[in-house]
N, C-alpha and C. Protein backbone atom coordinates (compact mmCIF):
# COMPACT_ATOMS: atom_id res chain seq x y z
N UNK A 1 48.31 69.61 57.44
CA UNK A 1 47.32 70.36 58.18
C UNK A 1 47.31 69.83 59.62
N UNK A 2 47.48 70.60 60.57
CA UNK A 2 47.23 70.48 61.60
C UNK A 2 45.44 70.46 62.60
N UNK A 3 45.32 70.26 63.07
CA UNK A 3 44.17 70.04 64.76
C UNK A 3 44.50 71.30 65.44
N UNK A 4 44.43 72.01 66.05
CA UNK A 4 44.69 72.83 67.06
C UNK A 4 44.96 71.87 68.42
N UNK A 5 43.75 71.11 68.68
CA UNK A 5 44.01 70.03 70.26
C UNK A 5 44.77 69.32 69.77
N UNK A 6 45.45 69.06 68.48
CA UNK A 6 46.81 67.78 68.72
C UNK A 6 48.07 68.75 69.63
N UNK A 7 47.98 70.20 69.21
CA UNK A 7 49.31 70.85 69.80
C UNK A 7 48.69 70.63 71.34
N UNK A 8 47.56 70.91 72.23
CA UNK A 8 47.53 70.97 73.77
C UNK A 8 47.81 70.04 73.89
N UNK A 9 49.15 69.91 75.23
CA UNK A 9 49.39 69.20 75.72
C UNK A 9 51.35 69.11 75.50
N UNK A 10 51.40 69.52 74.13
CA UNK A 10 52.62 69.09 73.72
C UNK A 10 53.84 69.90 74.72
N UNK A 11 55.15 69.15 74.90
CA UNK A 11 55.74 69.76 75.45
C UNK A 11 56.53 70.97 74.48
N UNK A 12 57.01 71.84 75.15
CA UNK A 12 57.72 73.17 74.37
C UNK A 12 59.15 72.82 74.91
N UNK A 13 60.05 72.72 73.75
CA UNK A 13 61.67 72.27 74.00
C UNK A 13 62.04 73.65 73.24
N UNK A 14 63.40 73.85 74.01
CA UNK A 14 64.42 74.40 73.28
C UNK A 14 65.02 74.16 72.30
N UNK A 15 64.86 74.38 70.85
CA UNK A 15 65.73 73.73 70.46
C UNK A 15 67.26 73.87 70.21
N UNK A 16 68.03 75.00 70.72
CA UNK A 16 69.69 74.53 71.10
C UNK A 16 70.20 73.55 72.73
N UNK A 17 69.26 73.28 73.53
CA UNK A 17 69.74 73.42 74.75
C UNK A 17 68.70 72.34 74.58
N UNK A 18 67.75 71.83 74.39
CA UNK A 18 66.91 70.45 74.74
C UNK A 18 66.18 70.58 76.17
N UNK A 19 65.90 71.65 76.42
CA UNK A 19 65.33 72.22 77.93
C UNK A 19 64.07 72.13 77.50
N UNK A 20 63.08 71.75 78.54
CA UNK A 20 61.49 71.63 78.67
C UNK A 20 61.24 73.13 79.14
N UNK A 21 60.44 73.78 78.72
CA UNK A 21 60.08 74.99 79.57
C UNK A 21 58.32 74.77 79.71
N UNK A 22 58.02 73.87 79.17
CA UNK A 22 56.84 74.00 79.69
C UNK A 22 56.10 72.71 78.62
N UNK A 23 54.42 72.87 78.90
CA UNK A 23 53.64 72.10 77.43
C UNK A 23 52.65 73.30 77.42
N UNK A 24 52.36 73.31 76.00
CA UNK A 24 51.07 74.13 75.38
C UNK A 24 50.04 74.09 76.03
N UNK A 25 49.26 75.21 76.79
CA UNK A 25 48.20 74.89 77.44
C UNK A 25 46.52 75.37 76.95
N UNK A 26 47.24 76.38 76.05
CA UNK A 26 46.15 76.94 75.20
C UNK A 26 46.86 77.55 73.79
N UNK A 27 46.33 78.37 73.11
CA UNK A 27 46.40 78.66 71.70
C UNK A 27 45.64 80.08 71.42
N UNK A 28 46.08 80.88 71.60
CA UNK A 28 45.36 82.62 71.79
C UNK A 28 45.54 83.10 69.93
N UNK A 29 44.50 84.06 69.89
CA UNK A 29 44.04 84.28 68.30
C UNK A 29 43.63 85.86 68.50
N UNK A 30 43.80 86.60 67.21
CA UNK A 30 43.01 87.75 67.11
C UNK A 30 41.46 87.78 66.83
N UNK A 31 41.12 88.70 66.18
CA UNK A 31 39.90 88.59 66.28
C UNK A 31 39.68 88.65 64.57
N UNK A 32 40.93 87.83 63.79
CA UNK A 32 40.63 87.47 62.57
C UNK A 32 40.89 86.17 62.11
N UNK A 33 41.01 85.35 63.39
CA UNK A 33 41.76 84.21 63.13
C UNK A 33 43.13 83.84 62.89
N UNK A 34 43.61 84.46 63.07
CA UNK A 34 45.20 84.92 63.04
C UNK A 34 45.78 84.13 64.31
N UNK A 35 46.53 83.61 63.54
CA UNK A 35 47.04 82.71 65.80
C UNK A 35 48.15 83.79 66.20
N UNK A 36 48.06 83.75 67.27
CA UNK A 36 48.95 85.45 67.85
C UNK A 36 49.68 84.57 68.73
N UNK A 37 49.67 83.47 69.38
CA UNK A 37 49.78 82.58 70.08
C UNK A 37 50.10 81.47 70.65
N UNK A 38 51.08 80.72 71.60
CA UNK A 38 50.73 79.80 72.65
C UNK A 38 50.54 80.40 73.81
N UNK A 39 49.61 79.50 74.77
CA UNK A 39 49.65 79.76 76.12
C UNK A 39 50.60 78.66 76.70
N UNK A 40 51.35 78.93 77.75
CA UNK A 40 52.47 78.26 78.01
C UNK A 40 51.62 77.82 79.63
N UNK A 41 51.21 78.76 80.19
CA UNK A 41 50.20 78.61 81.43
C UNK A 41 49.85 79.92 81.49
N UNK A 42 48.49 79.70 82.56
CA UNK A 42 47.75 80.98 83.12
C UNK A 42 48.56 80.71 84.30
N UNK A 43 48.63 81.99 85.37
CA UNK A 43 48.93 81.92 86.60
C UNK A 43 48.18 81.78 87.78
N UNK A 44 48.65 81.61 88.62
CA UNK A 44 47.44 80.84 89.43
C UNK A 44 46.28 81.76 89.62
N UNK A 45 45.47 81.69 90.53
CA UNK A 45 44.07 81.86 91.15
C UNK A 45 44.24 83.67 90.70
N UNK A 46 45.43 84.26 91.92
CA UNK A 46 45.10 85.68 91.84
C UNK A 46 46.00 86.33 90.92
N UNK A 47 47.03 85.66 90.24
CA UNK A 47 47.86 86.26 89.29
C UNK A 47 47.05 86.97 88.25
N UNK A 48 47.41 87.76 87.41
CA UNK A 48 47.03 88.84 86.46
C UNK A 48 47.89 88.35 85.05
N UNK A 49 48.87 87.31 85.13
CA UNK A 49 49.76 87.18 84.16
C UNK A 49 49.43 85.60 83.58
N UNK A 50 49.81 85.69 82.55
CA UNK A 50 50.04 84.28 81.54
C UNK A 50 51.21 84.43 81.20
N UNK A 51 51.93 83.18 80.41
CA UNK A 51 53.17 82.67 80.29
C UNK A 51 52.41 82.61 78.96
N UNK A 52 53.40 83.24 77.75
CA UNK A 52 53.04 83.14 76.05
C UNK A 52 53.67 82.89 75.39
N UNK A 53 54.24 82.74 74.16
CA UNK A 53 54.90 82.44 73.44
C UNK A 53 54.53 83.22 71.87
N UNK A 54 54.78 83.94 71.52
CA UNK A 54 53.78 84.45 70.17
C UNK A 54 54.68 83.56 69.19
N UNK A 55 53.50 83.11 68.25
CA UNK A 55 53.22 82.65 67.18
C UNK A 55 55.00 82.71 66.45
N UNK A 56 55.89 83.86 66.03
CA UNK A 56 56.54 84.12 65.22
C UNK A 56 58.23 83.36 66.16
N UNK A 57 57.70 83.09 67.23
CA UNK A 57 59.19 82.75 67.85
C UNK A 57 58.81 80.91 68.05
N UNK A 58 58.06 80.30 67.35
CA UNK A 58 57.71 79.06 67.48
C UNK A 58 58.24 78.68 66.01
N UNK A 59 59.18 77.28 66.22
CA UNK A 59 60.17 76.93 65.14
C UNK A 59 59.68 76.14 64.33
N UNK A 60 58.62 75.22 65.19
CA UNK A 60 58.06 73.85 64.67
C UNK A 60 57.67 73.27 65.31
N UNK A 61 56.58 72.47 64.78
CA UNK A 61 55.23 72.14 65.50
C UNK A 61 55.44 70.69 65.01
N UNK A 62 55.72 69.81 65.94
CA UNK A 62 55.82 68.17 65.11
C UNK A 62 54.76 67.43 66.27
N UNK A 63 54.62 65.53 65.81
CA UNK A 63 53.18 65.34 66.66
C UNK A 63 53.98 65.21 68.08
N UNK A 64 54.95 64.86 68.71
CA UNK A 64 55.57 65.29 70.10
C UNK A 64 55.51 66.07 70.99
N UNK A 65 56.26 67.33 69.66
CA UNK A 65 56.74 68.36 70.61
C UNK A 65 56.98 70.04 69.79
N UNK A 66 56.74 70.62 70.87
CA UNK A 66 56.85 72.09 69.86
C UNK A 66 58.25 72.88 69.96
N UNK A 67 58.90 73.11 68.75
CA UNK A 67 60.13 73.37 69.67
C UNK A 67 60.05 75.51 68.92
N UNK A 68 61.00 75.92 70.09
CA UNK A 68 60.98 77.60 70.09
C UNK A 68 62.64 77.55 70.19
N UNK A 69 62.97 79.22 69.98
CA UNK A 69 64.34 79.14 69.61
C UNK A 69 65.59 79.46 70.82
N UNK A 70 64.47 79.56 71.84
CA UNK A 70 65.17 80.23 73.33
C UNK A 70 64.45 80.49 74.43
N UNK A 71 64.68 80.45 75.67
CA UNK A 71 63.85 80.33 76.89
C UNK A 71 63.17 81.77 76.75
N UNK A 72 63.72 83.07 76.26
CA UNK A 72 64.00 84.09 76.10
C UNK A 72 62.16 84.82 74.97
N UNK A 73 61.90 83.42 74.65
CA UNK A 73 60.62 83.22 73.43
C UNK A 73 59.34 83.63 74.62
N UNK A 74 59.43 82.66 76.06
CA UNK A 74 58.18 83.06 76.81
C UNK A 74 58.50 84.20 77.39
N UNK A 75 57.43 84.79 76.88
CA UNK A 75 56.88 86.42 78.18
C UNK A 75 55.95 86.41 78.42
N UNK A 76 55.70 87.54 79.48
CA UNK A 76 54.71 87.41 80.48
C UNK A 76 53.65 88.17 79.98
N UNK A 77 52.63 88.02 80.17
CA UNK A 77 51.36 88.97 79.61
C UNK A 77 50.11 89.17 80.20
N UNK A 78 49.68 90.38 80.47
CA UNK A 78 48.69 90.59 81.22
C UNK A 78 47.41 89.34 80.90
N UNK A 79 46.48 88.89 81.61
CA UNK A 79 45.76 87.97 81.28
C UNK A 79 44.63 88.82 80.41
N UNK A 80 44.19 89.81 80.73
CA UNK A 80 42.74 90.75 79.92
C UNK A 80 43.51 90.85 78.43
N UNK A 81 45.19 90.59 78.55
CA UNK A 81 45.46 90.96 76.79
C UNK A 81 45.76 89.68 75.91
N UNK A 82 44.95 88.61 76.57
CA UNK A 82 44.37 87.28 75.98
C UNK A 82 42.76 87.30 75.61
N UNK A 83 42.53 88.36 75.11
CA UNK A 83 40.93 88.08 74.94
C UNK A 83 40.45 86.40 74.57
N UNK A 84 41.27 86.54 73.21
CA UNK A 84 40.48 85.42 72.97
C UNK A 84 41.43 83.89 72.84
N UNK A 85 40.61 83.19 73.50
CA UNK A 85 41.28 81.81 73.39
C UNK A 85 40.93 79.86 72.70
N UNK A 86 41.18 79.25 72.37
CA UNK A 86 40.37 78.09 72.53
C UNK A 86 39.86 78.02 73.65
N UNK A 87 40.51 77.35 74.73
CA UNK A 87 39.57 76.95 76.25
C UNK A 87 39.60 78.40 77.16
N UNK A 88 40.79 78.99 77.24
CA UNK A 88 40.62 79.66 78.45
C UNK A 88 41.27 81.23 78.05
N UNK A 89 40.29 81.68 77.16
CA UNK A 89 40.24 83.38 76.90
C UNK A 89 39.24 83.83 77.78
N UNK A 90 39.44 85.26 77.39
CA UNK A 90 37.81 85.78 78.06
C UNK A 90 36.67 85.20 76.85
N UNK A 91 36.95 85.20 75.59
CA UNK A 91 36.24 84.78 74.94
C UNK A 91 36.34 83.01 74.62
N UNK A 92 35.91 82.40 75.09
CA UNK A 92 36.36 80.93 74.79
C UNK A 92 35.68 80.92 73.45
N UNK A 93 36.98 80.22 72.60
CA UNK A 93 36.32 79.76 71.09
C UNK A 93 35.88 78.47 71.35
N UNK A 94 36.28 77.00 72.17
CA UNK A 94 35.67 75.78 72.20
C UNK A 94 33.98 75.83 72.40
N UNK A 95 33.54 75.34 71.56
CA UNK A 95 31.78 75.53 71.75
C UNK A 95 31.11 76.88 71.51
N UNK A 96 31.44 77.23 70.86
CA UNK A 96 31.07 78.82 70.61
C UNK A 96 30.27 78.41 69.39
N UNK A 97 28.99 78.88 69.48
CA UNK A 97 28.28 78.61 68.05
C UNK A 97 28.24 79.06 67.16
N UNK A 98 28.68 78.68 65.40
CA UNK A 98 28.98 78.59 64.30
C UNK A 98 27.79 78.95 63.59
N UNK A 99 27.16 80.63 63.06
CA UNK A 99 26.22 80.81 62.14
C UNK A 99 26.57 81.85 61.31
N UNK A 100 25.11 81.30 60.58
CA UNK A 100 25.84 82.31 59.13
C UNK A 100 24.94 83.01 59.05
N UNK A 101 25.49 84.38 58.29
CA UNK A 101 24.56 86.04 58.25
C UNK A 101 23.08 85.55 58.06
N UNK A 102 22.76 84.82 57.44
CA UNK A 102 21.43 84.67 57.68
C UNK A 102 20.80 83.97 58.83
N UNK A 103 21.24 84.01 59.76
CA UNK A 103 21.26 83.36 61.48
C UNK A 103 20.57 81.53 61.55
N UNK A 104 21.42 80.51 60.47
CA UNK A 104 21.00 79.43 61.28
C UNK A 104 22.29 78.83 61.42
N UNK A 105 22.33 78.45 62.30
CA UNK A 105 23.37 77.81 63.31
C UNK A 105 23.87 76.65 62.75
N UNK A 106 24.81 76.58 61.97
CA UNK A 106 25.71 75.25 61.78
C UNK A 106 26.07 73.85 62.64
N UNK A 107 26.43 74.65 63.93
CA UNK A 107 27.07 73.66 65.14
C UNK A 107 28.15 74.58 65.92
N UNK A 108 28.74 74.00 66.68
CA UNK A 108 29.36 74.43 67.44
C UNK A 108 30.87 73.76 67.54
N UNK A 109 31.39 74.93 67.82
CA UNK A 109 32.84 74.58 67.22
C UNK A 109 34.27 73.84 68.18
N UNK A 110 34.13 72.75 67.22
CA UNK A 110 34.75 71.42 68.37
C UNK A 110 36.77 72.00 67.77
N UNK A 111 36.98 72.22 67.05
CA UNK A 111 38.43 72.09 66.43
C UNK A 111 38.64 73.33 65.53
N UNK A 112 39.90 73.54 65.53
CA UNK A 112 40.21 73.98 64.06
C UNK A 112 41.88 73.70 63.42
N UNK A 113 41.74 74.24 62.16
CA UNK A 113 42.74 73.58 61.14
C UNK A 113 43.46 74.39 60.85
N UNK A 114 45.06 74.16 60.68
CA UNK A 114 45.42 75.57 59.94
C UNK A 114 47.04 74.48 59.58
N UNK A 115 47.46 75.18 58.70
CA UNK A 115 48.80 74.78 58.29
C UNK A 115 49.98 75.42 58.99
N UNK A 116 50.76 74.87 59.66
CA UNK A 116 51.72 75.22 60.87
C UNK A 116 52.67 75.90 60.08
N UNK A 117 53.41 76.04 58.97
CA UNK A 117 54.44 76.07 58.16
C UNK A 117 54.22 77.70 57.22
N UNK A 118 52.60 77.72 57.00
CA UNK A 118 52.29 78.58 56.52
C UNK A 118 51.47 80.10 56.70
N UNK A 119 51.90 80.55 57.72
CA UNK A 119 51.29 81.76 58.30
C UNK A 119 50.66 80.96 59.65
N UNK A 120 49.16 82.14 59.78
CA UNK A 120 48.64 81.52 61.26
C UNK A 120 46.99 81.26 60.57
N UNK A 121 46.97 81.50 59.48
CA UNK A 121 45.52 81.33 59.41
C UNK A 121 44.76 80.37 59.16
N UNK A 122 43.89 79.97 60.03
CA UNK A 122 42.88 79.30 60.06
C UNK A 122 42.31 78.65 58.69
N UNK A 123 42.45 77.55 58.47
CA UNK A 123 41.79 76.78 57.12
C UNK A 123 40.56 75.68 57.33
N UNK A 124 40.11 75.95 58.13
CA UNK A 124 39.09 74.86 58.65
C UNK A 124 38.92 74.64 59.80
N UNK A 125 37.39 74.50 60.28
CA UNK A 125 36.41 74.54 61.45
C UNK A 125 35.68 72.83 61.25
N UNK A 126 36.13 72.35 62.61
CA UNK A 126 35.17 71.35 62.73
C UNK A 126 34.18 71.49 64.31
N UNK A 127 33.16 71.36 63.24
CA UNK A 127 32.07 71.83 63.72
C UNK A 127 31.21 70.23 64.67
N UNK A 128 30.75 70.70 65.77
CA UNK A 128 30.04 68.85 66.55
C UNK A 128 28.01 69.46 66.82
N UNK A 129 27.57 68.57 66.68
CA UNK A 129 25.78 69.35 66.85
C UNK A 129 25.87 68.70 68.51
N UNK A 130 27.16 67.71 68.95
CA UNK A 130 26.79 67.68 70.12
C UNK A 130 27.24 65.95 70.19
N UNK A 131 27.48 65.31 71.28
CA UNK A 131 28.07 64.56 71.21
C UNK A 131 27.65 62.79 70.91
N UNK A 132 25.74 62.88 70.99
CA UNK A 132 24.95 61.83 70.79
C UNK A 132 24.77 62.11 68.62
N UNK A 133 24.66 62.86 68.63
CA UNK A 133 24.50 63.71 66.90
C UNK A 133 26.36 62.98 66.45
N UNK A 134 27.50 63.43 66.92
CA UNK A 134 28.84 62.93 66.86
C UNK A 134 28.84 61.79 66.56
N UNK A 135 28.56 60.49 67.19
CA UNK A 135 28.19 59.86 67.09
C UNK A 135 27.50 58.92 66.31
N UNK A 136 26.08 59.44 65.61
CA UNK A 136 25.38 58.99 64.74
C UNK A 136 25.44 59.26 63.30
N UNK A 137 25.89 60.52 62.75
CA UNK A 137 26.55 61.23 62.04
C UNK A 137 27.77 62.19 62.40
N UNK A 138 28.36 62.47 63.32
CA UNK A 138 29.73 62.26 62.86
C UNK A 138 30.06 63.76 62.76
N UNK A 139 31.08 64.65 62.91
CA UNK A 139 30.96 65.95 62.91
C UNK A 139 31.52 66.20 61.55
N UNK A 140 31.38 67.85 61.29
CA UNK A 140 31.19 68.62 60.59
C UNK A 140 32.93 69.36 60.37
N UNK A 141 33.22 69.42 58.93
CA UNK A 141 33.93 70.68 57.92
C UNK A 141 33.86 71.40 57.34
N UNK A 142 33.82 72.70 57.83
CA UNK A 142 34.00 73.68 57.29
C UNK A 142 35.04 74.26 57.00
N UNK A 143 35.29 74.84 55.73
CA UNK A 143 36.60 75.43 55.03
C UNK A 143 36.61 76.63 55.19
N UNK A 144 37.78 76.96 55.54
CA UNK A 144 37.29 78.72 56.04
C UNK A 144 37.14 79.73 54.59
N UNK A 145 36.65 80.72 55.25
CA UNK A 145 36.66 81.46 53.52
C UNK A 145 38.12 82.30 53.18
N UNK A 146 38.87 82.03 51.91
CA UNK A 146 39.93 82.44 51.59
C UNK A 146 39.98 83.93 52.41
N UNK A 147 38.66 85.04 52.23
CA UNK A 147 39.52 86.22 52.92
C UNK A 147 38.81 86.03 54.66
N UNK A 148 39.94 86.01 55.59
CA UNK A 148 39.23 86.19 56.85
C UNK A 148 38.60 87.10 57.15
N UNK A 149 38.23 88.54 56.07
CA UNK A 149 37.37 89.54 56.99
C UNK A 149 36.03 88.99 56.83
N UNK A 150 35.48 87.84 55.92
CA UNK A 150 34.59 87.41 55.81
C UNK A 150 33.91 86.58 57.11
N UNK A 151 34.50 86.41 57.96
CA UNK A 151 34.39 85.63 59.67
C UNK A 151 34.78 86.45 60.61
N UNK A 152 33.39 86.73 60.99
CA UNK A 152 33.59 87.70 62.15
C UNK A 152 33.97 86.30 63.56
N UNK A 153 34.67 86.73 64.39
CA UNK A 153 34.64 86.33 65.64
C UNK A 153 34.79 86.85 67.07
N UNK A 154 33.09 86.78 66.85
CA UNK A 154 32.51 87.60 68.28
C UNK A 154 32.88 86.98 69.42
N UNK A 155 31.82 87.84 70.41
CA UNK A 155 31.99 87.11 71.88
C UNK A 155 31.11 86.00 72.56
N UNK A 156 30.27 86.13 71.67
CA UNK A 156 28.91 85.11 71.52
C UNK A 156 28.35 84.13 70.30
N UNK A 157 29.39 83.86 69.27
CA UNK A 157 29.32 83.78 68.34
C UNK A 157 29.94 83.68 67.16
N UNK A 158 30.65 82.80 66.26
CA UNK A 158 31.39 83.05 65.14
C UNK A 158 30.59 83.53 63.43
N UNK A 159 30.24 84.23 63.28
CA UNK A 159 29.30 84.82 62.30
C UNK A 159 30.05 84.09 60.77
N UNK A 160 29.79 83.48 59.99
CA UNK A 160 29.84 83.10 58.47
C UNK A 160 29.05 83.62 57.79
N UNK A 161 29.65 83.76 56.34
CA UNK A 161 29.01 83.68 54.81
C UNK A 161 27.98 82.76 54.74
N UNK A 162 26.37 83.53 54.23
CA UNK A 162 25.45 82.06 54.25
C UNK A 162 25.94 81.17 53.16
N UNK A 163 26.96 81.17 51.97
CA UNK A 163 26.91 79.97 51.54
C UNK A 163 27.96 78.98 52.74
N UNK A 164 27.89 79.23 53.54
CA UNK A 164 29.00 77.97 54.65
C UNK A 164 27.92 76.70 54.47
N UNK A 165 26.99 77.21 54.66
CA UNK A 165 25.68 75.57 55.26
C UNK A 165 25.91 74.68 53.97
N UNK A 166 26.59 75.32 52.96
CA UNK A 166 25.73 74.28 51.47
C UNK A 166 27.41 73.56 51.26
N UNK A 167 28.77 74.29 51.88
CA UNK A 167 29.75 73.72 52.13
C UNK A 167 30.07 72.76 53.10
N UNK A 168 29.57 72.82 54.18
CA UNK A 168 29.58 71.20 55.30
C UNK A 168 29.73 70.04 54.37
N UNK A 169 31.19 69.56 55.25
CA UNK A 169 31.55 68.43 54.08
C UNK A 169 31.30 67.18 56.09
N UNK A 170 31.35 66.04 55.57
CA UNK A 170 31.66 64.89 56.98
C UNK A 170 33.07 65.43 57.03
N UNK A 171 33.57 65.09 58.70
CA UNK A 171 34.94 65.55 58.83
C UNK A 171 35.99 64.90 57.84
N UNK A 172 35.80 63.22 57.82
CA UNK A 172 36.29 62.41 57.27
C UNK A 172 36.35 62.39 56.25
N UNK A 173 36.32 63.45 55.33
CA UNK A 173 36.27 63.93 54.23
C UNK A 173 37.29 64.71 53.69
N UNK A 174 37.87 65.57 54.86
CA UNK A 174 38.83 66.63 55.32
C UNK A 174 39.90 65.80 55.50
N UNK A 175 39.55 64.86 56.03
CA UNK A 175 41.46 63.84 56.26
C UNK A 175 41.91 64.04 54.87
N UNK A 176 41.40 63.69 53.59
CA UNK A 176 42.40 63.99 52.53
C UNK A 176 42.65 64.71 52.04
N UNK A 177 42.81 66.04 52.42
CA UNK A 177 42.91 67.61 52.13
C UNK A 177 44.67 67.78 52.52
N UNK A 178 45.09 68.49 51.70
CA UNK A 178 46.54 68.18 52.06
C UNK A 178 46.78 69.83 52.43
């Protein structure tokens, strides 16, 4: 199981040619949790374009480096057809608050989990009440629910199943989840 923030940062290699084309700068998603996504970069100030990589041309995800199958993998993409992102969508998922249909608020969403090898979907939310709460107790796991239409992800909001609250496990709990 992967972090989502262990991939930012990583560099993106070729893997026939050993060429850098860039490092992961973000991680773009549908609006089912589905990773659709790397961001390779946004463009500057007045550009309209991002540098992407979709999900299906990415070979392998190791703790280094991410490698893709050809320079030929990044294209260019309007920035409005990144809605949603970890840090830098129109919708930012980092800190976006975590409640369930019956509206009480879990926490707010520091990470998420998904198995690199096996599709794009999302298997777990770690959730922070904030970073003095982090601290004293320690953040929050949530397991996602087997079907994703069950998680809405709004623009203000990630909506859950009310049984999520009675599932919060300590994160450190989640390290032995294979």
């Amino acid at each position: 199981m992967v972090k989502l923030q262990q991939l930012i940062g990583l560099p993106i290699i070729v893997i026939h040619t050993g060429k850098r084309i860039g490092t992961v700068k973000d991680a773009w998603f549908d609006e089912h949790w589905r990773l659709k996504g790397l961001i390779v970069e946004f463009a500057k100030w007045f550009a309209s374009k991002a540098r992407i990589i979709a999900w299906s041309d990415v070979l392998s995800c190791g703790e280094d480096a991410v490698m893709i199958s050809g320079e030929d993998a990044v294209i260019p993409m309007k920035r409005s057809q990144v809605r949603r992102a970890f840090y830098t969508g129109i919708v930012k998922l980092k800190d976006i608050p975590v409640v369930t249909v019956h509206g009480e608020q879990l926490g707010l969403l520091s990470d998420v989990y998904f198995y690199p090898l096996q599709g794009t979907q999302i298997v777990g939310y770690e959730l922070t009440d904030g970073f003095i709460s982090d601290l004293m107790e320690g953040r929050k796991w949530l397991k996602a629910p087997s079907d994703p239409e069950m998680v809405l992800l709004g623009e203000d909001a990630i909506i859950v199943p009310a049984v999520s609250e009675a599932e919060l496990e300590p994160v450190a709990a989640s390290n032995f989840r294979g």
